[in-house]
Protein backbone atom coordinates (compact mmCIF):
# COMPACT_ATOMS: atom_id res chain seq x y z
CA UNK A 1 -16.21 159.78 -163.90
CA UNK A 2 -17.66 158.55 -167.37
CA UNK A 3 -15.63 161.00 -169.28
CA UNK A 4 -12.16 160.00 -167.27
CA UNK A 5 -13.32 156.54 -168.01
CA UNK A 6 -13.40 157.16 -171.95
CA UNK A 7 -9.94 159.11 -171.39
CA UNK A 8 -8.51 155.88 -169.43
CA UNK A 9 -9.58 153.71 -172.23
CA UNK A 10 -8.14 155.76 -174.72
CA UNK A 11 -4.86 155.60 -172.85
CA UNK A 12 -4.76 152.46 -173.06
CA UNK A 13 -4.85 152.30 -177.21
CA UNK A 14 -1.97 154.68 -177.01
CA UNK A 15 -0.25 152.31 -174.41
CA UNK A 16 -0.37 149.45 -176.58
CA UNK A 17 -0.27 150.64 -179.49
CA UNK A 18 3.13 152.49 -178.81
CA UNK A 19 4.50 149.14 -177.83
CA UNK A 20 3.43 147.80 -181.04
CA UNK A 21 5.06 150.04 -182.93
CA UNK A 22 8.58 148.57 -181.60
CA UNK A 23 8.14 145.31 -183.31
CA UNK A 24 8.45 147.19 -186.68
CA UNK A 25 10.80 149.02 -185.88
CA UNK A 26 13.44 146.75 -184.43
CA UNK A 27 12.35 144.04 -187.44
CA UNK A 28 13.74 146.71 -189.62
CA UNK A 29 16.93 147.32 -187.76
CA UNK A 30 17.76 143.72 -186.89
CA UNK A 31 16.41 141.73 -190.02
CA UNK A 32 17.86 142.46 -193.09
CA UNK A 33 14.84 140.25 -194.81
CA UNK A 34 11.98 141.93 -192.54
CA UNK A 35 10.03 143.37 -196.07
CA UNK A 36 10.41 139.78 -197.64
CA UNK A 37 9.17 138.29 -194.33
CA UNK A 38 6.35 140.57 -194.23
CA UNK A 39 4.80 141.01 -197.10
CA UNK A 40 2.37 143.66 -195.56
CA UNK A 41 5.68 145.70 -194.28
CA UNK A 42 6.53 145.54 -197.68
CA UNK A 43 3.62 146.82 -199.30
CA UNK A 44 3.70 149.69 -197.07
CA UNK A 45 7.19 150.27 -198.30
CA UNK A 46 6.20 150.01 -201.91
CA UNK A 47 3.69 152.75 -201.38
CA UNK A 48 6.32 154.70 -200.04
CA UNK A 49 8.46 154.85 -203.28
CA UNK A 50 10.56 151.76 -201.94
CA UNK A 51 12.81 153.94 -199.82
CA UNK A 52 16.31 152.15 -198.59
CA UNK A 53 16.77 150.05 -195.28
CA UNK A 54 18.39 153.61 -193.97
CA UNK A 55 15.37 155.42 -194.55
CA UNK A 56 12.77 153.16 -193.70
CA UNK A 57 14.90 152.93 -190.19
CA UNK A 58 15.21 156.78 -190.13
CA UNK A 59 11.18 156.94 -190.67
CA UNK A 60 10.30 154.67 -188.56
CA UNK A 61 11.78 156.44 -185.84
CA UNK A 62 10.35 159.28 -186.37
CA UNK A 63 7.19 157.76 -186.79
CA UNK A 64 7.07 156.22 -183.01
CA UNK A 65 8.66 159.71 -181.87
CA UNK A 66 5.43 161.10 -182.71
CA UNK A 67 3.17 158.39 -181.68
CA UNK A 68 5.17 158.92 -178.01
CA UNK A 69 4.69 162.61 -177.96
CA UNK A 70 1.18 161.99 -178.60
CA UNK A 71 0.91 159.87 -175.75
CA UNK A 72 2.74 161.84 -173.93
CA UNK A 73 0.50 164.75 -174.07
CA UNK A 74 -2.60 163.45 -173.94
CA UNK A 75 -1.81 161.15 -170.75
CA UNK A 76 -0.70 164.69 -169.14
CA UNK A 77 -4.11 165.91 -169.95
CA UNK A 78 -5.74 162.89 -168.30
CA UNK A 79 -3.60 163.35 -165.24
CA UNK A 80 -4.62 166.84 -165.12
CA UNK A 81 -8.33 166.30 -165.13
CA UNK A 82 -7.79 163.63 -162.73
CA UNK A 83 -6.45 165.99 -160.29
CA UNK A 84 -9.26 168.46 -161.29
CA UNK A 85 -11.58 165.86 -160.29
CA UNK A 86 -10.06 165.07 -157.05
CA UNK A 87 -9.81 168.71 -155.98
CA UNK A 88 -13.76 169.48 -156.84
CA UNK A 89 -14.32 166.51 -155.26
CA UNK A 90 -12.61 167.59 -152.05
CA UNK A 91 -14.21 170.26 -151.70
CA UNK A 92 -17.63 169.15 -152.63
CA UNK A 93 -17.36 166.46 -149.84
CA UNK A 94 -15.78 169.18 -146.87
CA UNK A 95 -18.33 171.25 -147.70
CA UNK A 96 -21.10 168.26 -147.38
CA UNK A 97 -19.27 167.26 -143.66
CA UNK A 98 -19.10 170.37 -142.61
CA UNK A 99 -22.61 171.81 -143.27
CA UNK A 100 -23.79 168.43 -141.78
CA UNK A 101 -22.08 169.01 -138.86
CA UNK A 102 -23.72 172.81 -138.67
CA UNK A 103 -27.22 171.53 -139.45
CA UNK A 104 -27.26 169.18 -136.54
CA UNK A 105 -28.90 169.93 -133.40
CA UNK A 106 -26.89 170.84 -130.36
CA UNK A 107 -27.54 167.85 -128.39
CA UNK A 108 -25.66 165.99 -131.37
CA UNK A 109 -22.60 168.18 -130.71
CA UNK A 110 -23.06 167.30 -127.32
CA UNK A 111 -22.88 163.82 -127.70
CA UNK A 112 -19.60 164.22 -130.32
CA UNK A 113 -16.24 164.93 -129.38
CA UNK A 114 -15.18 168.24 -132.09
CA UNK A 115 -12.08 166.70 -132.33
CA UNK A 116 -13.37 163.49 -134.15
CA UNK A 117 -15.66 165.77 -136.31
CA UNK A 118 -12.21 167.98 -137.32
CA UNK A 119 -11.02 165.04 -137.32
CA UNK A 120 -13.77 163.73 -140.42
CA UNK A 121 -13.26 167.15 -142.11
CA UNK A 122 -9.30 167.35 -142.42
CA UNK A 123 -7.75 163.98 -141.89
CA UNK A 124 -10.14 161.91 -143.00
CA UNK A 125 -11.36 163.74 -145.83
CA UNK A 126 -7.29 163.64 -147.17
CA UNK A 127 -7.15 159.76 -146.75
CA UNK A 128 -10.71 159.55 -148.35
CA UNK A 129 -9.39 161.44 -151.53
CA UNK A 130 -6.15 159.10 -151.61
CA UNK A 131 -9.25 156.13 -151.76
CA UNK A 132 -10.66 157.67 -154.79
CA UNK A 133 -7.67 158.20 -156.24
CA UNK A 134 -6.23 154.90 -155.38
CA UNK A 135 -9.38 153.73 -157.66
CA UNK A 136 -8.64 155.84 -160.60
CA UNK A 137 -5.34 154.18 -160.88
CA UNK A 138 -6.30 150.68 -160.25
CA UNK A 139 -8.67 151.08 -163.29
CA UNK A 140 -5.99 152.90 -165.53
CA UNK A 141 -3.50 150.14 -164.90
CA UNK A 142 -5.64 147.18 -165.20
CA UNK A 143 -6.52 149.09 -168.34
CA UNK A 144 -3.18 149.27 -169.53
CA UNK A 145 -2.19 145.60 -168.18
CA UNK A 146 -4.84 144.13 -170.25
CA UNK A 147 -4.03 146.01 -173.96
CA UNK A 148 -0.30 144.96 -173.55
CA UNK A 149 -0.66 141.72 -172.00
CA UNK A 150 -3.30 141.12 -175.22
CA UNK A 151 -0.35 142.46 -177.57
CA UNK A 152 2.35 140.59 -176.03
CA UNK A 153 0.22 137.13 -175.86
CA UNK A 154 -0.35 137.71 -179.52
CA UNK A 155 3.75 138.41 -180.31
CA UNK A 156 4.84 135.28 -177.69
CA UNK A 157 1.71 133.15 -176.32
CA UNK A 158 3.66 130.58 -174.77
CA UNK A 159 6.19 132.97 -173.14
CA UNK A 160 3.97 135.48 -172.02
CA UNK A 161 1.64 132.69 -170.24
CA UNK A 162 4.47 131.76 -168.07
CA UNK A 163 5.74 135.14 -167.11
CA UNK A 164 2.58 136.60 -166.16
CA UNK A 165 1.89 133.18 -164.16
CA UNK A 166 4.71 133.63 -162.53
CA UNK A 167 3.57 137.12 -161.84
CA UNK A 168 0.36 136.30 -161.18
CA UNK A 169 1.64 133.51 -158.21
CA UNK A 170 3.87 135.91 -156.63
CA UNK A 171 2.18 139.45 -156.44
CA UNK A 172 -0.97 137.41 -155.26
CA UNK A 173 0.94 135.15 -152.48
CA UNK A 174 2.66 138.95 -151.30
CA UNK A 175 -1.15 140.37 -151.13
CA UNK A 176 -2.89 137.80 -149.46
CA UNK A 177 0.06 137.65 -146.73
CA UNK A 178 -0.65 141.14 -145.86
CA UNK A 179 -4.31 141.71 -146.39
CA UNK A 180 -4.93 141.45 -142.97
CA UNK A 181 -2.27 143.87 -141.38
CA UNK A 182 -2.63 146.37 -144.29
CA UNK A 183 -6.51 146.44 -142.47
CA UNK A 184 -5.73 146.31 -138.72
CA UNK A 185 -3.31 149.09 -139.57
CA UNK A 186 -5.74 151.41 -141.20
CA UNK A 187 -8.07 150.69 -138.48
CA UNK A 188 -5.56 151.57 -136.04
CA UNK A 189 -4.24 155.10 -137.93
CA UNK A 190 -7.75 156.17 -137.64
CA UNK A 191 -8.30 155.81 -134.01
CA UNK A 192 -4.73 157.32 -133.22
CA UNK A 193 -5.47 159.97 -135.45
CA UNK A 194 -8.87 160.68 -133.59
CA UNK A 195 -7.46 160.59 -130.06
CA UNK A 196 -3.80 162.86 -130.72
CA UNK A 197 -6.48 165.64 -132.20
CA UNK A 198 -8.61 165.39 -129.22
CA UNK A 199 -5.83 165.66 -126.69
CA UNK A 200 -4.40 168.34 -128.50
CA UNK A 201 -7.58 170.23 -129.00
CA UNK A 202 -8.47 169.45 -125.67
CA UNK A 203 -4.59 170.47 -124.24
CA UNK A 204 -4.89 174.10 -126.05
CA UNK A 205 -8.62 174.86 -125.77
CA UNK A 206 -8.81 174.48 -122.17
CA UNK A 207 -4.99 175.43 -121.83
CA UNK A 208 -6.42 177.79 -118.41
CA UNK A 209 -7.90 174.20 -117.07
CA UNK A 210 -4.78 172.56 -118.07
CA UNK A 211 -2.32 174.68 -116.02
CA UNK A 212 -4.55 175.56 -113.07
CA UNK A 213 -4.54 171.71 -112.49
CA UNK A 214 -1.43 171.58 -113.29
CA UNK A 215 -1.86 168.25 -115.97
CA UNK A 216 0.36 169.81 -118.80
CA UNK A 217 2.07 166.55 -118.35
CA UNK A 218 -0.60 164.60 -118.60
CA UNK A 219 -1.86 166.01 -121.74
CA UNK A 220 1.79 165.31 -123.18
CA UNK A 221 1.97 162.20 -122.39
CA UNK A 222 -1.15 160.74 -123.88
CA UNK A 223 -0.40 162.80 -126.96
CA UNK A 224 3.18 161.98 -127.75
CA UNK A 225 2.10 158.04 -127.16
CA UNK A 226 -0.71 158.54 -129.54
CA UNK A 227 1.46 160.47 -132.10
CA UNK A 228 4.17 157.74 -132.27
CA UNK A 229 1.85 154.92 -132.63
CA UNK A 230 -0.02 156.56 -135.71
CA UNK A 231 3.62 157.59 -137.05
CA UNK A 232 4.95 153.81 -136.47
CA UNK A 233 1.79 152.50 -137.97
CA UNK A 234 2.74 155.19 -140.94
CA UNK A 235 6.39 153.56 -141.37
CA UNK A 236 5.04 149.69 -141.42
CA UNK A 237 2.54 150.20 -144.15
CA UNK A 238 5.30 152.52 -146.01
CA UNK A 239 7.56 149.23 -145.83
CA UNK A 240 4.63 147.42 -147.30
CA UNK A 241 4.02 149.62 -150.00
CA UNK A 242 8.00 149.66 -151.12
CA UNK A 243 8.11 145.79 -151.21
CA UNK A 244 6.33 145.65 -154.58
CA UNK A 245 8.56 147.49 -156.65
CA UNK A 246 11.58 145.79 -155.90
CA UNK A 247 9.59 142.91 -155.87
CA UNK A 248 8.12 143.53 -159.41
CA UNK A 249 12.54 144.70 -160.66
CA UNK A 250 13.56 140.94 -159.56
CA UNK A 251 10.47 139.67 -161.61
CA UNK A 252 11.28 141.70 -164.45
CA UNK A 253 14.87 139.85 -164.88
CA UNK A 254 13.49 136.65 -163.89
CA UNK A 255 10.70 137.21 -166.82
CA UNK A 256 13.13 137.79 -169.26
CA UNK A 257 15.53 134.78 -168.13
CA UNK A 258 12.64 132.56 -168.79
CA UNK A 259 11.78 133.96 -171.76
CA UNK A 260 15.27 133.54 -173.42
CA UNK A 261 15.02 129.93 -172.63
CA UNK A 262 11.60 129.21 -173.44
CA UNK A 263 12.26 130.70 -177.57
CA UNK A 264 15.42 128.80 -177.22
CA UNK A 265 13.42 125.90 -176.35
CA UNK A 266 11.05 126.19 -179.47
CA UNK A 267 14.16 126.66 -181.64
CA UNK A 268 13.40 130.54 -182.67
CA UNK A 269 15.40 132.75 -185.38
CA UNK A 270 17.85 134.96 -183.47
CA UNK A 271 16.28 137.93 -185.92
CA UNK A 272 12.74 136.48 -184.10
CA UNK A 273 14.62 136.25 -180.82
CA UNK A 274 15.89 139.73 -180.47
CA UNK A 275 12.59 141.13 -181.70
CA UNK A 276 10.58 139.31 -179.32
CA UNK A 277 12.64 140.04 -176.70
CA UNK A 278 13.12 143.98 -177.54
CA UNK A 279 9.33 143.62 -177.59
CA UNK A 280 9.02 142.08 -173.94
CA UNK A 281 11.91 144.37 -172.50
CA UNK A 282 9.80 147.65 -173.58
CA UNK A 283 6.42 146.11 -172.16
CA UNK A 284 8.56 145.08 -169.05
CA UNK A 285 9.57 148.36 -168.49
CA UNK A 286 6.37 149.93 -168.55
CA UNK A 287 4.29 146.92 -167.20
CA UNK A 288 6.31 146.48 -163.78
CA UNK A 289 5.87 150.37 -162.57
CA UNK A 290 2.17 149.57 -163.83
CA UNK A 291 2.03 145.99 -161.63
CA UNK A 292 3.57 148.11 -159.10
CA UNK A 293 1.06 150.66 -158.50
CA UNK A 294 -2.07 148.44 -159.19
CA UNK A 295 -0.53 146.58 -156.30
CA UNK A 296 0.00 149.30 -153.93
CA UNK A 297 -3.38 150.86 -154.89
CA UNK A 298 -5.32 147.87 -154.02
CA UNK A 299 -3.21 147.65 -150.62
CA UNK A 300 -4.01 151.79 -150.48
CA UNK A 301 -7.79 150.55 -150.70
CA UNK A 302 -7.40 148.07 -148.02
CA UNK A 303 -5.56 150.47 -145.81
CA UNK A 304 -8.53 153.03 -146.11
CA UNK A 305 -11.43 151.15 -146.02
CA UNK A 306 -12.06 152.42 -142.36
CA UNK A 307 -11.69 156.05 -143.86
CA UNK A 308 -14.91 155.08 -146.60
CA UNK A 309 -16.71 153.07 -144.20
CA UNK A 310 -16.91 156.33 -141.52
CA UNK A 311 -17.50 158.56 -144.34
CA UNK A 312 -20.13 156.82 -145.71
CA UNK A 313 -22.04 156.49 -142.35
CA UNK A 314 -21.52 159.75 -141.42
CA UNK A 315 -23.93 160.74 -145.13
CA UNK A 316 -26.10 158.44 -143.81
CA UNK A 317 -26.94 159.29 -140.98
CA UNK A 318 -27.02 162.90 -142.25
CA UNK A 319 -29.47 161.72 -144.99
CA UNK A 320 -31.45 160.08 -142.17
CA UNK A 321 -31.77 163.50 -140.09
CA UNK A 322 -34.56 165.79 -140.03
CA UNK A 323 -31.83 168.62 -140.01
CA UNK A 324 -29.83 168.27 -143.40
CA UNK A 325 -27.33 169.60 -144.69
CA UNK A 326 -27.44 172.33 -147.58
């Protein structure tokens, strides 16, 4: 975790500092004077052998080509180790369940329906690994939010402090209004969950039972009702996890609108205007998919808090045994 951590943090410098490198660049392309505006652009230049507005374009291009393909590669690395992590971590944690399970005396498996403890193992154990990596990527975005929304406070302070208030007002008003269900509905998923394994282990394990008695119907029943309500619950809180990024699209255009008028409103350079603006447009386009899945990660955390609560008390109270697990 402390080496993803250092990796996350580094991806962050590369974040930013790719957007940075557009301010240069379009400054050359759209400002004719951007070496005698900047006299540290210029002495750059100078050490270059002076090269012509063509080449320093030309270079410069090529310059943030290679910064990108640098980021690029490395944030491919990161996402592979992160998936590394999560699948050693899987299995670390199915192993811990299920030897816990093992280790228990008999009257505990008495006491337990096997369908919840599958139930723990399988189903549980998926939506507990979606937690952790819901985690991971709230702490690489807000990583990432808070190098670029640094850069782009120090390119446009008074700009940027009304977009991201804006922002800030909306994705927090959407949150709070669904908090609550997001919860209820995780609760819910998990007891549905637990009761259309049991009838279905309980249907086919004791299928001889089943038919003698002739309560095939039964068993049906109680599983198809269970089975819709865990698949309805799955459609709502799919809804609720869409909402953002459409949300975060009609921001986006909003955020620039205001923009525009707010450097109109101090009276900006049109060469100052469009580099400003190329500036925000780039950080838009990689902030909003970044707002958006810090969003739906934090809801993914709410959603699956029942998931690390039963998890959690299910190592206890192996911890707390006299038979524990290997």
């Amino acid at each position: 975790i402390a080496i993803l951590f250092v990796f996350m943090l580094f991806g962050m410098v590369l974040e930013t500092f790719g957007i940075a490198l557009i301010i240069p660049v379009l400054g050359i392309i759209t400002n004719p004077n951007f070496l005698i505006d900047y006299p540290i652009a210029a002495s750059i230049s100078n050490y270059f052998g002076s090269p012509t507005r063509i080449q320093l374009v030309v270079g410069s291009m090529i310059i943030m080509s290679i910064a990108f393909l640098i980021k690029s590669v490395f944030l491919i690395y990161m996402g592979w180790k992160q998936s590394k992590f999560q699948a050693d971590l899987r299995v670390f944690m199915s192993k811990k369940l299920f030897s816990g399970y093992m280790f228990q005396p008999y009257t505990f498996h008495l006491q337990r329906n096997s369908a919840e403890l599958i139930r723990n193992i399988t189903g549980e154990m998926f939506e507990f690994l979606v937690t952790i990596s819901s985690v991971m990527t709230l702490v690489a975005e807000v990583l990432i939010l808070i190098g670029v929304c640094t850069l782009l406070f120090i390119v446009e302070p008074y700009g940027f402090i009304s977009v991201i208030s804006l922002i800030i007002v909306i994705g927090s008003a959407f949150y709070f209004s669904t908090k609550k269900k997001i919860l209820k509905w995780g609760e819910e998923r998990q007891h549905h969950d637990g009761k259309l394994l049991q009838h279905l282990q309980q249907g086919l394990g004791g299928v001889k039972d089943v038919k003698l008695l002739g309560r095939e119907s039964e068993f049906i029943k109680q599983y198809q009702s269970h089975t819709s309500k865990s698949a309805y619950i799955g459609i709502r809180y799919g809804l609720y996890q869409m909402i953002p990024r459409y949300l975060f699209d009609l921001l986006a255009v909003i955020s620039m609108t205001m923009l525009v008028l707010i450097m109109i409103a101090q009276g900006k350079s049109i060469d100052t205007f469009v580099t400003s603006l190329g500036v925000f447009a780039v950080a838009a386009f990689r902030l909003m998919p970044s707002a958006n899945r810090l969003l739906n990660s934090v809801q993914s955390l709410r959603y699956n808090i029942p998931v690390v609560d039963k998890i959690y008390n299910e190592i206890n109270m192996f911890n707390a045994s006299s038979n524990k697990p290997e």
